[in-house]
C-alpha atoms as a PDB file:
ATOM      1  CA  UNK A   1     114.501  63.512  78.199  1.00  0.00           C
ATOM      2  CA  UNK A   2     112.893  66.758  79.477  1.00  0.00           C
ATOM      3  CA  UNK A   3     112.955  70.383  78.505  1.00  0.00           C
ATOM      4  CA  UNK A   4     112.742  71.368  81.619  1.00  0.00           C
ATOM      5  CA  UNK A   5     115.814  72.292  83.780  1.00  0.00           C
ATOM      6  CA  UNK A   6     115.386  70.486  87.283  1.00  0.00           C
ATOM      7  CA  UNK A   7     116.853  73.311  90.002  1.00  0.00           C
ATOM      8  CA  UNK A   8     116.792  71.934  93.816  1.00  0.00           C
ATOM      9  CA  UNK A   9     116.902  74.195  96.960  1.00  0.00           C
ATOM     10  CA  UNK A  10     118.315  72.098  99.700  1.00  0.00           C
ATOM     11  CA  UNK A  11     118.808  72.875 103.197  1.00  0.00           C
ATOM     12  CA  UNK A  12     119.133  71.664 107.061  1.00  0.00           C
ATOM     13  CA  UNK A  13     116.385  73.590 107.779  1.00  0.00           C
ATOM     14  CA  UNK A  14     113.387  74.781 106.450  1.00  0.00           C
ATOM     15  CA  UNK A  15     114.494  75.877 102.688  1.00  0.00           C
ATOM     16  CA  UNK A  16     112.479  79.050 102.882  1.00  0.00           C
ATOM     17  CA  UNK A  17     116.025  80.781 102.517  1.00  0.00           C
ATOM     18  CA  UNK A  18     117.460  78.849 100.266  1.00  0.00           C
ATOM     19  CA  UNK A  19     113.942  79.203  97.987  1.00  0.00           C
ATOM     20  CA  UNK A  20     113.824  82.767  98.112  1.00  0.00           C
ATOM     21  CA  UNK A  21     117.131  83.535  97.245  1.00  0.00           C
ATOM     22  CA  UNK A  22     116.905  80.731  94.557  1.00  0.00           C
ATOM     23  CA  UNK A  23     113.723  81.644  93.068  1.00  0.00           C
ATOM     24  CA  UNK A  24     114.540  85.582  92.755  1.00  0.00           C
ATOM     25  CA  UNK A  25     117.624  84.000  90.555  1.00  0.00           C
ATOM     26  CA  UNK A  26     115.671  82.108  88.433  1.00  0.00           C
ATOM     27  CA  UNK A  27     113.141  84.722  87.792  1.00  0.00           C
ATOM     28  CA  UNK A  28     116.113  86.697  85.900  1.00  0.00           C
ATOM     29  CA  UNK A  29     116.444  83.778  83.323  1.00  0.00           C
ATOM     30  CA  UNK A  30     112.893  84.000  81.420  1.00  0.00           C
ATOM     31  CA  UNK A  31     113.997  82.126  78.497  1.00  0.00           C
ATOM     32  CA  UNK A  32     114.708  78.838  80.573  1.00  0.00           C
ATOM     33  CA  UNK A  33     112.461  76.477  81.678  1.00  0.00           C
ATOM     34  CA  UNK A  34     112.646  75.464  85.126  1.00  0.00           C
ATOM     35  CA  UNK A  35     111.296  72.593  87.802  1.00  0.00           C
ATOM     36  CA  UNK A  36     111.969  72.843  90.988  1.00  0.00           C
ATOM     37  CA  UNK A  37     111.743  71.310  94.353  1.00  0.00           C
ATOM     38  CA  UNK A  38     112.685  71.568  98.013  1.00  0.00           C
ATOM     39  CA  UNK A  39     114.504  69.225 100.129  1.00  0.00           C
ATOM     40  CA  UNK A  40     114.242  70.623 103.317  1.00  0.00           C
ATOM     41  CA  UNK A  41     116.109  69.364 106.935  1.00  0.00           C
ATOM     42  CA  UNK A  42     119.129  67.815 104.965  1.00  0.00           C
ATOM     43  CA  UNK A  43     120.861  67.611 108.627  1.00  0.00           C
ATOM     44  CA  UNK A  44     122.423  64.213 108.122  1.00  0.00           C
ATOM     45  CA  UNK A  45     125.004  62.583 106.000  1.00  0.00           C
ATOM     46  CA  UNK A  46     122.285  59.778 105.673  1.00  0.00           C
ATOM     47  CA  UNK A  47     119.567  62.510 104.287  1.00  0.00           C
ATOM     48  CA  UNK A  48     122.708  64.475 102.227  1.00  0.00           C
ATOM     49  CA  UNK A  49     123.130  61.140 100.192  1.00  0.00           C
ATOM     50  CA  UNK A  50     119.667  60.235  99.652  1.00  0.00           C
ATOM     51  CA  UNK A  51     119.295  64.111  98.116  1.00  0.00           C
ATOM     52  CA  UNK A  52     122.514  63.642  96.170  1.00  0.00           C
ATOM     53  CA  UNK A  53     120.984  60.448  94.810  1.00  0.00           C
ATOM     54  CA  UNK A  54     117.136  62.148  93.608  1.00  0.00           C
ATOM     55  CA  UNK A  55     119.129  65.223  92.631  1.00  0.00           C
ATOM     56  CA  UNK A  56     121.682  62.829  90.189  1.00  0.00           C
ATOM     57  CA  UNK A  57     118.669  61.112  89.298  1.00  0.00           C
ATOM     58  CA  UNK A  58     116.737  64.370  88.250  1.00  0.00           C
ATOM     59  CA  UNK A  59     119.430  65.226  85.817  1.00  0.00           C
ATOM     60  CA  UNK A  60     119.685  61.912  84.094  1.00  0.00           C
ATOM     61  CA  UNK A  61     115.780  61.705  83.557  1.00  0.00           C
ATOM     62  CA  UNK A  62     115.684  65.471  81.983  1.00  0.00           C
ATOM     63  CA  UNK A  63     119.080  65.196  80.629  1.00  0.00           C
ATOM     64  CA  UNK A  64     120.500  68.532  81.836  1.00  0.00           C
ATOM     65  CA  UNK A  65     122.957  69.173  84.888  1.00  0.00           C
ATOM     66  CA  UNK A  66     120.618  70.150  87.674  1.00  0.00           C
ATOM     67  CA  UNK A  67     121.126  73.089  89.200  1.00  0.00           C
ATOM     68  CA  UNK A  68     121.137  73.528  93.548  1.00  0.00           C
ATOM     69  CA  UNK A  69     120.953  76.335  95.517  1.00  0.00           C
ATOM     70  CA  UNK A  70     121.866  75.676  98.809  1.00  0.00           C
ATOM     71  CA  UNK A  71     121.794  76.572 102.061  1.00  0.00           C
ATOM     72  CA  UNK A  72     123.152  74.171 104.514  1.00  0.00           C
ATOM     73  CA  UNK A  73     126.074  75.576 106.751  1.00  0.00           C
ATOM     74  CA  UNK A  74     127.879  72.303 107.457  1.00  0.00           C
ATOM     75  CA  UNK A  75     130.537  71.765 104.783  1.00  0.00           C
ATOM     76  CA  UNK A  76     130.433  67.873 105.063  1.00  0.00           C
ATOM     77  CA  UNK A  77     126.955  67.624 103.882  1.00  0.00           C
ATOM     78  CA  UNK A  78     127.631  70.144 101.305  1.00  0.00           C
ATOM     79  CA  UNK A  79     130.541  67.302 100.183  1.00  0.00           C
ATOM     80  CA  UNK A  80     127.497  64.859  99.652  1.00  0.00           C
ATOM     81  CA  UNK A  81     125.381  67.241  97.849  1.00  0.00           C
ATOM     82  CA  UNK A  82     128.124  68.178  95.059  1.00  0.00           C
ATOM     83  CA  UNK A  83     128.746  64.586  94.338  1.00  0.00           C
ATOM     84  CA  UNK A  84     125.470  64.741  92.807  1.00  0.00           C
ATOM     85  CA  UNK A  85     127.706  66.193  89.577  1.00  0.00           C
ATOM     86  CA  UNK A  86     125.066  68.993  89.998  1.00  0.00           C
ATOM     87  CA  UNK A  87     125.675  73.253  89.670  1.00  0.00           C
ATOM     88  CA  UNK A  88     125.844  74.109  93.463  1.00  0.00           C
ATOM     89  CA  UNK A  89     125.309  77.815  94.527  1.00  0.00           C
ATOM     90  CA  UNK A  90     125.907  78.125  98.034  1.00  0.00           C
ATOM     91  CA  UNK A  91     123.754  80.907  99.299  1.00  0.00           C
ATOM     92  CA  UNK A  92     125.839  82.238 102.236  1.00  0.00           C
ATOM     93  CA  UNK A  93     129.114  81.545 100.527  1.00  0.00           C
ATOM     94  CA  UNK A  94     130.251  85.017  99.218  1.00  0.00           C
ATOM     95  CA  UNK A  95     129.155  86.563 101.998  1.00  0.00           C
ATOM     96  CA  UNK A  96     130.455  84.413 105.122  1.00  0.00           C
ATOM     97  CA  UNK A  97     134.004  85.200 104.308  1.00  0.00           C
ATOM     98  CA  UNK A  98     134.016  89.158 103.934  1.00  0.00           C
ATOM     99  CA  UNK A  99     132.043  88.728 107.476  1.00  0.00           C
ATOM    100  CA  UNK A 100     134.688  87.198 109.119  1.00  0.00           C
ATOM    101  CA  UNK A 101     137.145  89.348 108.106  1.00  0.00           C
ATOM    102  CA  UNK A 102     134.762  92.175 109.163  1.00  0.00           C
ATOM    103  CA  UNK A 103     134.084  91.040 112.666  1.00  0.00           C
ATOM    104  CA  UNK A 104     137.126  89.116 113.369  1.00  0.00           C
ATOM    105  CA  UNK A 105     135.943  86.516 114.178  1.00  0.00           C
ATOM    106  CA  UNK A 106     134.642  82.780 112.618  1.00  0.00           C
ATOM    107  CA  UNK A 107     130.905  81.696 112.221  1.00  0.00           C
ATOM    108  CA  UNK A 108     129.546  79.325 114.171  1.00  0.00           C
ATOM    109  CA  UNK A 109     127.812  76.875 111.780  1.00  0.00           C
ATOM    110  CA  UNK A 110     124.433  75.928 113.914  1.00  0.00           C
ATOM    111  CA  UNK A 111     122.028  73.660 112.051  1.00  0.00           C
ATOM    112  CA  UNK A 112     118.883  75.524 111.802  1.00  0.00           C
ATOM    113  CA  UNK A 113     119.470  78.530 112.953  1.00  0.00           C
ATOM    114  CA  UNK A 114     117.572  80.918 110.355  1.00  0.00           C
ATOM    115  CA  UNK A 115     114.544  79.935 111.037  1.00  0.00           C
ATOM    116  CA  UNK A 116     114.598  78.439 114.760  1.00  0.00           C
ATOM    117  CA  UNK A 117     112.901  79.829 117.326  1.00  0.00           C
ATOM    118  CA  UNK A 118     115.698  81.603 119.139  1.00  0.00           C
ATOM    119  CA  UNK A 119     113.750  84.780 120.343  1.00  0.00           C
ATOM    120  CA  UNK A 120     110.592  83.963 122.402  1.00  0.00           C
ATOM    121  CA  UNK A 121     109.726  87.561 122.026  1.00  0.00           C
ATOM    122  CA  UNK A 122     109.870  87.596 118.205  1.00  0.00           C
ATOM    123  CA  UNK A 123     107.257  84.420 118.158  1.00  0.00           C
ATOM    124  CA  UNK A 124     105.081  85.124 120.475  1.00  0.00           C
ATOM    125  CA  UNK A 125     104.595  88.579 118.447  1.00  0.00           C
ATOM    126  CA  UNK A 126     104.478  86.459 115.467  1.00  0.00           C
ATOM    127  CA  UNK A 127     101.430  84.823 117.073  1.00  0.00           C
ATOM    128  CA  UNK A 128      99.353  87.054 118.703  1.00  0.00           C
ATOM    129  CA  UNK A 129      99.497  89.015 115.557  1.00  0.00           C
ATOM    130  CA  UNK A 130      98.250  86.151 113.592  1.00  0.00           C
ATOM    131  CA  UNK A 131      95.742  85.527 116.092  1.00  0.00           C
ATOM    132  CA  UNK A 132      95.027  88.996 115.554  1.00  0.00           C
ATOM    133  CA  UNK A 133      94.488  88.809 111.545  1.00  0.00           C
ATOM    134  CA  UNK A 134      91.916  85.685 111.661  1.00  0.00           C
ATOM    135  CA  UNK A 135      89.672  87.731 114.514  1.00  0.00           C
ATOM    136  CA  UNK A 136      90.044  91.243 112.421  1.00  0.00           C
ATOM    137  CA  UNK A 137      89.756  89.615 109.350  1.00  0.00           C
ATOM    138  CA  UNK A 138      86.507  90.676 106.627  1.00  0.00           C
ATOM    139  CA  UNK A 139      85.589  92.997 109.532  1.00  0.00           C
ATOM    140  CA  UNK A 140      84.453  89.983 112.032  1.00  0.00           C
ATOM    141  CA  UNK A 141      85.669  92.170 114.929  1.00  0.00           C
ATOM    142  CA  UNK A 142      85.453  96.027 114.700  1.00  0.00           C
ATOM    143  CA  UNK A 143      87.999  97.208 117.451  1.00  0.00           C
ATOM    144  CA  UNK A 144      90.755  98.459 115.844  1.00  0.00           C
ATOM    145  CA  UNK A 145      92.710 100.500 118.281  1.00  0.00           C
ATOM    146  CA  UNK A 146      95.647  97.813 118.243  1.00  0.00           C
ATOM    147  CA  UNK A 147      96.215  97.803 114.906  1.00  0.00           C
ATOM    148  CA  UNK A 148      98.968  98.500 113.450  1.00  0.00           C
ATOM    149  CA  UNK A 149      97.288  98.284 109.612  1.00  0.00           C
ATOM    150  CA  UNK A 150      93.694  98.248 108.655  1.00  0.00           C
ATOM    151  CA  UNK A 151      93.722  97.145 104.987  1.00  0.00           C
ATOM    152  CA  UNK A 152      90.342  98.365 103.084  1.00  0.00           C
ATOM    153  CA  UNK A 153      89.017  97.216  99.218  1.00  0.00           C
ATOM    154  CA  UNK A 154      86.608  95.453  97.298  1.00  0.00           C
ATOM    155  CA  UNK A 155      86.244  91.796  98.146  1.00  0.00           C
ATOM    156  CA  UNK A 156      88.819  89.492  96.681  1.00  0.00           C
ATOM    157  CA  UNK A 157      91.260  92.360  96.121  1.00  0.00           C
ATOM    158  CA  UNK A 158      94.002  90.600  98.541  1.00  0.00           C
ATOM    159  CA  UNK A 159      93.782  91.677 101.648  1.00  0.00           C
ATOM    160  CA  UNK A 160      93.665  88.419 103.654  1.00  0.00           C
ATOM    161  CA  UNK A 161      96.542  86.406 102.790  1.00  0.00           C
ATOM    162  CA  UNK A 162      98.578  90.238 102.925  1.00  0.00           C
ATOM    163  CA  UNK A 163      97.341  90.633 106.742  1.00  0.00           C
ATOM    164  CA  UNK A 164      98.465  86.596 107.360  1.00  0.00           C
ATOM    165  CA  UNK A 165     101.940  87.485 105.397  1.00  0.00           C
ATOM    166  CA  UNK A 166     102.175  90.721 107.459  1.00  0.00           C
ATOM    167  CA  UNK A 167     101.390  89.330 111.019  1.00  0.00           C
ATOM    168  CA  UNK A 168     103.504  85.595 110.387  1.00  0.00           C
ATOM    169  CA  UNK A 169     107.096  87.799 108.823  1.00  0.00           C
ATOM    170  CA  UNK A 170     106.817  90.783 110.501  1.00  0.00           C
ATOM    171  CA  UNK A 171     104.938  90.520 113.794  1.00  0.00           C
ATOM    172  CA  UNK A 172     102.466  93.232 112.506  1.00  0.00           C
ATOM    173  CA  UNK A 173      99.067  93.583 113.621  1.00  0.00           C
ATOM    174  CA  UNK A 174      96.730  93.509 110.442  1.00  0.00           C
ATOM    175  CA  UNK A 175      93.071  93.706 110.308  1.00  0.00           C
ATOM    176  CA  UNK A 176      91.156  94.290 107.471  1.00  0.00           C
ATOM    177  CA  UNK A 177      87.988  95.910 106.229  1.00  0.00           C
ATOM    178  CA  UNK A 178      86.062  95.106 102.914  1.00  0.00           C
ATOM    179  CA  UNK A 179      84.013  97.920 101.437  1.00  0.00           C
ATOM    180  CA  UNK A 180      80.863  96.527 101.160  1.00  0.00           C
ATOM    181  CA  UNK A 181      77.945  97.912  98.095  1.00  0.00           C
ATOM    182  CA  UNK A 182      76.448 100.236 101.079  1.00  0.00           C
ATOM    183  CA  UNK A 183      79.936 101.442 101.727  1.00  0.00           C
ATOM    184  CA  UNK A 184      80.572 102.325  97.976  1.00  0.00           C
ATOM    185  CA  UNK A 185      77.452 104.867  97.197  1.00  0.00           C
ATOM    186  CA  UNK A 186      78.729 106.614 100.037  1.00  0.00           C
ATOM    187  CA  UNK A 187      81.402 109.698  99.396  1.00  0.00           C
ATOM    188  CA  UNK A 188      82.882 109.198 102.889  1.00  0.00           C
ATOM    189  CA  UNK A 189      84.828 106.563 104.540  1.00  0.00           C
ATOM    190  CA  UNK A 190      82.816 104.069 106.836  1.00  0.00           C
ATOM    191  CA  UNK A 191      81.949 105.600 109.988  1.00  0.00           C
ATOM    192  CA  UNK A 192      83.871 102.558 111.374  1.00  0.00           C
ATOM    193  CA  UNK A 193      87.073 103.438 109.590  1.00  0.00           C
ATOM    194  CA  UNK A 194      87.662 107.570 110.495  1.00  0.00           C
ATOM    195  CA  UNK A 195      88.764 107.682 113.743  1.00  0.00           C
ATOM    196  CA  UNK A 196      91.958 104.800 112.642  1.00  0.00           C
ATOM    197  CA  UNK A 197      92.363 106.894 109.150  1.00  0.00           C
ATOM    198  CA  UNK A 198      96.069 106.928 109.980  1.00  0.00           C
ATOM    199  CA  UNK A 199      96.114 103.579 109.609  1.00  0.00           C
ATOM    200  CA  UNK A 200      94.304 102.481 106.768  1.00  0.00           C
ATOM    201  CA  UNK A 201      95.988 101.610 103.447  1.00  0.00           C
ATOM    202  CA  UNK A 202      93.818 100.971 100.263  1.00  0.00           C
ATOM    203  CA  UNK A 203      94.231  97.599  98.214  1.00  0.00           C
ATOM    204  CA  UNK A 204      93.136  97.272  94.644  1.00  0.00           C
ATOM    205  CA  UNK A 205      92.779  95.220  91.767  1.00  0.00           C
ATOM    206  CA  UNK A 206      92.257  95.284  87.789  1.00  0.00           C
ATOM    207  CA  UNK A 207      88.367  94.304  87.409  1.00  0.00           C
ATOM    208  CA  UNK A 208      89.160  91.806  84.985  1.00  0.00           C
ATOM    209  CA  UNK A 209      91.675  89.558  87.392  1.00  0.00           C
ATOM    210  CA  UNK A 210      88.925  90.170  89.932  1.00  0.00           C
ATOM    211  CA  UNK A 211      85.951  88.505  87.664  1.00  0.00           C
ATOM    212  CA  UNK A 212      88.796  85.800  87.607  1.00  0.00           C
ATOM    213  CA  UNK A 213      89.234  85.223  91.378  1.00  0.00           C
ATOM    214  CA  UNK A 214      85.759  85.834  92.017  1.00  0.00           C
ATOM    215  CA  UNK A 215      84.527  83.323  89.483  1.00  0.00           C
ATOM    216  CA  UNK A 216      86.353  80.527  90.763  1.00  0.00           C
ATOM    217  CA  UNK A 217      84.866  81.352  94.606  1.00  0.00           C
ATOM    218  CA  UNK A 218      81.089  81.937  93.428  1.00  0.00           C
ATOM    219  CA  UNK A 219      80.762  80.782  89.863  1.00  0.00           C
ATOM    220  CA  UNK A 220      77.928  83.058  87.486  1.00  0.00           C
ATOM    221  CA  UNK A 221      76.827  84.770  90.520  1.00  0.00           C
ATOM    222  CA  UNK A 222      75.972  88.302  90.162  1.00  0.00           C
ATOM    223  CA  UNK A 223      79.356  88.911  92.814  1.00  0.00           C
ATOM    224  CA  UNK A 224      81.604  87.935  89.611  1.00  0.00           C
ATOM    225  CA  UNK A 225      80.182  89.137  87.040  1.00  0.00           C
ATOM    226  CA  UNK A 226      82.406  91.855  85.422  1.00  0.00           C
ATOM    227  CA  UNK A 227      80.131  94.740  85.649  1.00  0.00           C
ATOM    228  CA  UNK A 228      80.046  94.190  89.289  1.00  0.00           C
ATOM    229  CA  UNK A 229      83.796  93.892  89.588  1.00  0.00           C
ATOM    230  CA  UNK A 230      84.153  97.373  87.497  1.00  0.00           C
ATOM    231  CA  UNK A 231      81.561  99.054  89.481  1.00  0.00           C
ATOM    232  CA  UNK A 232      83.080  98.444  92.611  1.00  0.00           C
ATOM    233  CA  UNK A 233      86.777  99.205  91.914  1.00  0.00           C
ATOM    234  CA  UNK A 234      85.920 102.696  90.084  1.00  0.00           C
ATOM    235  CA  UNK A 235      83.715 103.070  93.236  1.00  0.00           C
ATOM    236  CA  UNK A 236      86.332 101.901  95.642  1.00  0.00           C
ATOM    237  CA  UNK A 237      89.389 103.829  94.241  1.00  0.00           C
ATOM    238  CA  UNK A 238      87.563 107.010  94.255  1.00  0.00           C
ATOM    239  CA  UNK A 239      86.907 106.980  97.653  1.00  0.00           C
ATOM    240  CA  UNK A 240      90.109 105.786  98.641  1.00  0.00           C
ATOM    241  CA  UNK A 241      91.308 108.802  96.409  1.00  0.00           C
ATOM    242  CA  UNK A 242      88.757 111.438  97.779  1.00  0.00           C
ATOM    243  CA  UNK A 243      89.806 110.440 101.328  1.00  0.00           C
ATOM    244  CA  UNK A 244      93.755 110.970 100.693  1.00  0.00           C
ATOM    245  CA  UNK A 245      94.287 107.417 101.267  1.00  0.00           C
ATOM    246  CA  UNK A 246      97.095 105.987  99.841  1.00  0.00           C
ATOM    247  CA  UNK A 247      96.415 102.442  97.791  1.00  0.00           C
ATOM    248  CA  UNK A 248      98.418  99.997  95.505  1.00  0.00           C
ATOM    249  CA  UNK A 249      97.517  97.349  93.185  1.00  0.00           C
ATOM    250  CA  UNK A 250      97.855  93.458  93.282  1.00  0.00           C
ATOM    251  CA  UNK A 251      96.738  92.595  90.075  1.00  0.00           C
ATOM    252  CA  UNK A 252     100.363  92.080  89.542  1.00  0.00           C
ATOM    253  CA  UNK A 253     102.494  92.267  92.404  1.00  0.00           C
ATOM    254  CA  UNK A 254     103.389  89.680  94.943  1.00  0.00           C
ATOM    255  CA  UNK A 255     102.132  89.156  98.525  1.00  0.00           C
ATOM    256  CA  UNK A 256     106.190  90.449  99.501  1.00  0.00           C
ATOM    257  CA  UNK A 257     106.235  93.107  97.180  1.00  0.00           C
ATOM    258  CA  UNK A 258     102.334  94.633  98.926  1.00  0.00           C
ATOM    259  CA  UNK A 259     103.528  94.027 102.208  1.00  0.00           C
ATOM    260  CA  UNK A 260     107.310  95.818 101.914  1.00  0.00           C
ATOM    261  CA  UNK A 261     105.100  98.848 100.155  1.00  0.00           C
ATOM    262  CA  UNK A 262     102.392  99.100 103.366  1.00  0.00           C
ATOM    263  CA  UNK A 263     105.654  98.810 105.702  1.00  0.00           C
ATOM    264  CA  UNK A 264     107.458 101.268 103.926  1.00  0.00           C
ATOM    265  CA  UNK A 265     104.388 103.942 103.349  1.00  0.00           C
ATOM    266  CA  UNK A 266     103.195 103.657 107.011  1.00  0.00           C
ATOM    267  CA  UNK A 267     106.440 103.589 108.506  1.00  0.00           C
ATOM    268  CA  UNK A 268     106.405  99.848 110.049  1.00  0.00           C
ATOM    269  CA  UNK A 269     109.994  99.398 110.299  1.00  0.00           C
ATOM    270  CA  UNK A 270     109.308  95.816 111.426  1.00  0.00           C
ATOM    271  CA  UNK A 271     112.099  93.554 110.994  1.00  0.00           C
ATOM    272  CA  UNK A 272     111.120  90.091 108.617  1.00  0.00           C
ATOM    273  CA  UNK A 273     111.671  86.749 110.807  1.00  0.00           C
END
């Protein structure tokens, strides 16, 4: 027996939907005590039935009904799944109906089609901006007159795996820039940075988490030690502030919530893929 509630998100494709919308759920249930796992391309009646079988199993070992969120769009392997005896929540369910009704017209259920690569376009955006974020990342290259975002902070503040979650779901082209000890004892942004002040947005961070991360990258160097970490986000935010330029957090937000806040504040109305 376990105390811990196993929750599955299943799907013919990917799962990224199916985890999303699963995990937000969970999140409202604090209390509870969750484990979860993804079973991803479940586009088979073979592969339904081996799920149904490690999700049955799951709730026997931990002794609780499991719980799946689900988001495959062909009702026969949904069959499979529920004879698992587990609590299935079909993501598109509530919404597929008033749809229909909307547009007149049925879905067509394609395996795969969230996340499939139906827009050459869209991915080859996708991947020139990443290519884009690894050769503007930690201010490698300097040229930033095609980006769309130049993130600036201390080191360790975020701003690398935001400018890889920016260019891979949204196509945007993120570089980033971090303010280096010569940069903070100056009262002016970085010669580098003025003429793209339009579009620079400030990340920051609570000292403390940032003697965390930057303990575990360079252990008892002077670079983690927490006066270091203070000085340079009270030096950091008060040129950010002196130079108008708006900033946010991450000591606790998540990569989604910092990239949906530069989007919205800079006007990217970039669709998420």
């Amino acid at each position: 027996m376990s105390n811990l509630r196993p929750v599955f998100y299943v799907s013919d494709g990917t799962g990224i939907t199916a985890e999303t919308i699963g995990h937000s759920l969970l999140t409202q249930f604090a209390n509870i005590r969750f484990v979860t796992d993804r079973i991803p391309f479940v586009d088979t009646l073979e592969k339904a039935q081996v799920a149904a079988m490690e999700i049955r199993r799951a709730g026997e070992q931990s002794g609780y009904r499991p719980v799946v969120v689900n988001s495959c769009v062909d009702p026969a392997l949904n069959a499979v799944l529920a004879e698992s005896g587990a609590l299935m929540l079909d993501v598109f369910a509530p919404f597929i109906e008033p749809l229909e009704r909307e547009l007149g017209m049925q879905r067509q259920s394609q395996v795969g089609r969230a996340h499939g690569m139906v827009d050459f376009d869209s991915y080859h955006r996708r991947i020139n901006a990443m290519n884009y974020a690894l050769a503007h990342d930690d201010g490698v290259s300097m040229d930033y007159s095609e980006a769309d975002v130049i993130l600036v902070g201390v080191s360790r503040a975020g701003k690398t795996p935001t400018c890889v979650y920016l260019a891979l779901h949204h196509g945007v082209r993120a570089a980033n820039y971090p303010l280096t000890e010569e940069d903070l004892d100056s009262d002016r942004l970085p010669a580098k940075l003025r003429p793209y002040r339009s579009k620079l947005f400030g990340l920051t961070i609570d000292p403390v988490r940032l003697q965390q991360i930057r303990q575990e990258r360079r252990p008892n160097s002077r670079y983690a030690q927490l006066d270091t970490c203070k000085h340079e986000v009270v030096a950091a935010e008060a040129l950010l502030r002196a130079e108008g330029i708006q900033m946010l957090s991450t000591t606790h937000a998540s990569i989604e919530e910092i990239a949906s806040r530069i989007l919205e504040v800079l006007g990217l109305g970039r669709e998420m893929f």
